[in-house]
C-alpha atoms as a PDB file:
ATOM      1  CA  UNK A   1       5.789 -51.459   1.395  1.00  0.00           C
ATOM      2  CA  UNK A   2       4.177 -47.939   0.470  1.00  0.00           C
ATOM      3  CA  UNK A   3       0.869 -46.564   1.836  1.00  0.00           C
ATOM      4  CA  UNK A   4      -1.170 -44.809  -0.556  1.00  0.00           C
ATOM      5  CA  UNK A   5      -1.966 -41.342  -0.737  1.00  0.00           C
ATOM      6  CA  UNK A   6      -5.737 -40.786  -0.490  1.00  0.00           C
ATOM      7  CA  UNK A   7      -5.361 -37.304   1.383  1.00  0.00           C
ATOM      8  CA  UNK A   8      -3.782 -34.199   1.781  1.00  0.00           C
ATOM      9  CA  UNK A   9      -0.139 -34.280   3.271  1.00  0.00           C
ATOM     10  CA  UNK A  10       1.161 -30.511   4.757  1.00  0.00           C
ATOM     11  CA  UNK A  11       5.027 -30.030   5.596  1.00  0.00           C
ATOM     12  CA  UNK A  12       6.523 -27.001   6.342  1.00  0.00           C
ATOM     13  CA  UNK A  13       9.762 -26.349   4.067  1.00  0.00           C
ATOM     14  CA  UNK A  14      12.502 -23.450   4.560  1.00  0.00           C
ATOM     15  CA  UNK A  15      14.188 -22.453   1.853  1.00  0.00           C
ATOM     16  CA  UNK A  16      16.938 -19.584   2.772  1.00  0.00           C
ATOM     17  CA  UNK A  17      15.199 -17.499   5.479  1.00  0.00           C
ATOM     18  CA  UNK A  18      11.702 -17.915   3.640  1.00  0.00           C
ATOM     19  CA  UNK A  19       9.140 -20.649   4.455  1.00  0.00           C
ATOM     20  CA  UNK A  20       7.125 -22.530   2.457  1.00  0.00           C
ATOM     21  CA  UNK A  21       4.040 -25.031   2.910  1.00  0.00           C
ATOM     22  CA  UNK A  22       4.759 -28.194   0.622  1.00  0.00           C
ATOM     23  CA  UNK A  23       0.916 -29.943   0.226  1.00  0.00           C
ATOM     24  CA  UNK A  24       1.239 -33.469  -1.312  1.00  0.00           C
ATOM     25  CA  UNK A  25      -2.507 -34.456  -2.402  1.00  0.00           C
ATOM     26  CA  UNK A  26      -3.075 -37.608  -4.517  1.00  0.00           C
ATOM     27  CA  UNK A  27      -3.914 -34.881  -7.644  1.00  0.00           C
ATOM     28  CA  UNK A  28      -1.096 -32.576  -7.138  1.00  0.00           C
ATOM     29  CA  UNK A  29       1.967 -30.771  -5.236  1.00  0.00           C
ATOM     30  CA  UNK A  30       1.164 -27.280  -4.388  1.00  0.00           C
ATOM     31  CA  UNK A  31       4.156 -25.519  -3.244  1.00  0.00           C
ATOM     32  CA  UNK A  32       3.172 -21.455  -1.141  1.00  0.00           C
ATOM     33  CA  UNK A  33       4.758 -19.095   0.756  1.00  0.00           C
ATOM     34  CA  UNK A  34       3.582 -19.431   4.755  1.00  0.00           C
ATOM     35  CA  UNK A  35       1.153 -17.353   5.487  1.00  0.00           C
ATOM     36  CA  UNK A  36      -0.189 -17.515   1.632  1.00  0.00           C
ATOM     37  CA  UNK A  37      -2.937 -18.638  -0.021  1.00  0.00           C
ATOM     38  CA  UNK A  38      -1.598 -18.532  -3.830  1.00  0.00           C
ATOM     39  CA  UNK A  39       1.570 -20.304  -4.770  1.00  0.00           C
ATOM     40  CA  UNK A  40       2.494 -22.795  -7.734  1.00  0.00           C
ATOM     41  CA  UNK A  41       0.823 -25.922  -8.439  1.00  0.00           C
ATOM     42  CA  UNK A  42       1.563 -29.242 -10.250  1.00  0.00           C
ATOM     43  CA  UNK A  43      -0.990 -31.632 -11.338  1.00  0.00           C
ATOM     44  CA  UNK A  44       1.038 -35.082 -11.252  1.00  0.00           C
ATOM     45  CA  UNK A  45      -0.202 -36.184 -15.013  1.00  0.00           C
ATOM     46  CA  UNK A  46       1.101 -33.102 -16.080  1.00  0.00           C
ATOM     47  CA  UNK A  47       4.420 -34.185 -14.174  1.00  0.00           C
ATOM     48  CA  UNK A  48       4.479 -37.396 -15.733  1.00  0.00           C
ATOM     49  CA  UNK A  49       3.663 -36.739 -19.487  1.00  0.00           C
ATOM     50  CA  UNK A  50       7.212 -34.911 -19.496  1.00  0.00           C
ATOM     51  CA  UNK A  51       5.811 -31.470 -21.473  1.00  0.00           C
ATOM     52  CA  UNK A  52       8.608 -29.568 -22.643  1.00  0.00           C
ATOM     53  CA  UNK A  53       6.198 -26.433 -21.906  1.00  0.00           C
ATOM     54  CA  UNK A  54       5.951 -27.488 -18.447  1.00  0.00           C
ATOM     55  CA  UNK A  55       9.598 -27.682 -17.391  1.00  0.00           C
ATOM     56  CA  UNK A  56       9.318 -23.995 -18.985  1.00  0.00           C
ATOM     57  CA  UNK A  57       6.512 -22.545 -16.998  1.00  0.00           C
ATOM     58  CA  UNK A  58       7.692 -23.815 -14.058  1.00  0.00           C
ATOM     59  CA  UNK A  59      10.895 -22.398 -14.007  1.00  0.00           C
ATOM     60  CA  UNK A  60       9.450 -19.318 -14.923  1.00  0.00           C
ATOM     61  CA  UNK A  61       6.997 -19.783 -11.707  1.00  0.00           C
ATOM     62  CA  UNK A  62       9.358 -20.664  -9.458  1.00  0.00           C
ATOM     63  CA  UNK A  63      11.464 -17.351 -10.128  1.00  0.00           C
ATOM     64  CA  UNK A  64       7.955 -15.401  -9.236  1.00  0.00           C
ATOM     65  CA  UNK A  65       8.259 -17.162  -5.513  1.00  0.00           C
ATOM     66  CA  UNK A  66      11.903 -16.310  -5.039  1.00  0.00           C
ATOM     67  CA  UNK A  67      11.878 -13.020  -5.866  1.00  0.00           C
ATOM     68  CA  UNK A  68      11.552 -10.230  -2.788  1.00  0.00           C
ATOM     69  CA  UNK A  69       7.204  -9.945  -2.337  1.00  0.00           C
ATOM     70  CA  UNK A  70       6.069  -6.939  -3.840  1.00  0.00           C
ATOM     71  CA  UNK A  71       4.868  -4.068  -1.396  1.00  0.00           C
ATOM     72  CA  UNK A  72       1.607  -2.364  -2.648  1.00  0.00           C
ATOM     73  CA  UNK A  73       1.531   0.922  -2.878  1.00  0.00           C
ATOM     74  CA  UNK A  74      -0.365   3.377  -0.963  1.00  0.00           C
ATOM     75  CA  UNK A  75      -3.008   5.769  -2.757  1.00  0.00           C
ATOM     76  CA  UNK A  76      -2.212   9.098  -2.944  1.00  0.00           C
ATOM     77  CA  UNK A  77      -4.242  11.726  -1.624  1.00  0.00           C
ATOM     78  CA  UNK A  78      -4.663  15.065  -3.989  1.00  0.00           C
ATOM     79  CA  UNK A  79      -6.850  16.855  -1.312  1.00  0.00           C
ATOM     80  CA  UNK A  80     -10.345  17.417   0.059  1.00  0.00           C
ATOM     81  CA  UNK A  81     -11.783  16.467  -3.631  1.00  0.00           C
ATOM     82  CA  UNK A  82      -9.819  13.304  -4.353  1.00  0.00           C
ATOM     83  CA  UNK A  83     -11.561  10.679  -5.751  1.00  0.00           C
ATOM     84  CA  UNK A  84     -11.957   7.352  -4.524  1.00  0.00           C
ATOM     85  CA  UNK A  85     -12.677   4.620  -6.446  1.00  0.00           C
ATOM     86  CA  UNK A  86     -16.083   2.557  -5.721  1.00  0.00           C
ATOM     87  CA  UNK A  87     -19.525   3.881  -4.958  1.00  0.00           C
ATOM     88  CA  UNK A  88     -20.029   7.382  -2.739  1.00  0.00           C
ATOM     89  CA  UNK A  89     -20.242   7.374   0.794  1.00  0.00           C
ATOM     90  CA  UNK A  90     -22.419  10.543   1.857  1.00  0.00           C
ATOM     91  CA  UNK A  91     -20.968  12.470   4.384  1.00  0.00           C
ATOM     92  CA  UNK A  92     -21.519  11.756   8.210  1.00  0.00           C
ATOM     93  CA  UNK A  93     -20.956  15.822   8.688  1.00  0.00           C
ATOM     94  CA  UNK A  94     -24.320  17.996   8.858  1.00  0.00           C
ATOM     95  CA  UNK A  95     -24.527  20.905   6.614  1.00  0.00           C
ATOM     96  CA  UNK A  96     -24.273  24.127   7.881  1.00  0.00           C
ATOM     97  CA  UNK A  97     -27.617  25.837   7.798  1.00  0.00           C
ATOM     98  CA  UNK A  98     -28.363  29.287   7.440  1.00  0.00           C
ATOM     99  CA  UNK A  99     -29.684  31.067  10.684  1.00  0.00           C
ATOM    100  CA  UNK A 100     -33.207  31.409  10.781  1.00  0.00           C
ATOM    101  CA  UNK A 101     -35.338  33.943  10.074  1.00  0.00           C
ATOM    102  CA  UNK A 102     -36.869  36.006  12.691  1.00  0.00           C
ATOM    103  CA  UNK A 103     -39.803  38.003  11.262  1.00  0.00           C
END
């Protein structure tokens, strides 16, 4: 006898030196790197119509989780003036002010 799946199921999975969470839900298999919040995802209708597409894109998914994680790379400084992207931040520095006049 089999006991239905009416929530969430988490298993950890390693695959080579990499682990993965496998979720089992009763609308889909999510498959992510630990420590992730994206990875790929597979209603189960979409498993059991048989698309041809679908065997396609998920092959082409599953290559994006073995390949080596992309680093991000760091903004370059071009000096005092660089420009940041988002709104200005005024300065926290006070201006230097003149000396005052002594009449």
């Amino acid at each position: 006898m089999t006991t239905l799946l009416d929530k969430t199921l988490k298993r950890e999975l390693r695959i080579g030196d990499r682990a993965y969470i496998v979720a089992i839900s009763p609308l889909a298999l999510k498959l992510t790197p630990k420590g992730k919040r994206k990875g790929l995802e597979l209603n189960w209708e979409a498993l059991v119509n048989g698309d041809a597409a679908l065997a396609a894109a998920l092959n082409a998914s599953v290559g994006m989780l073995s390949a080596e994680p992309r680093r991000r790379e760091k903004a370059r400084d071009t000096g005092a003036g660089a420009k940041i992207d988002g709104p200005r931040v005024p300065s926290t520095r006070r201006a230097k002010l003149p000396p005052a006049r002594q009449d």
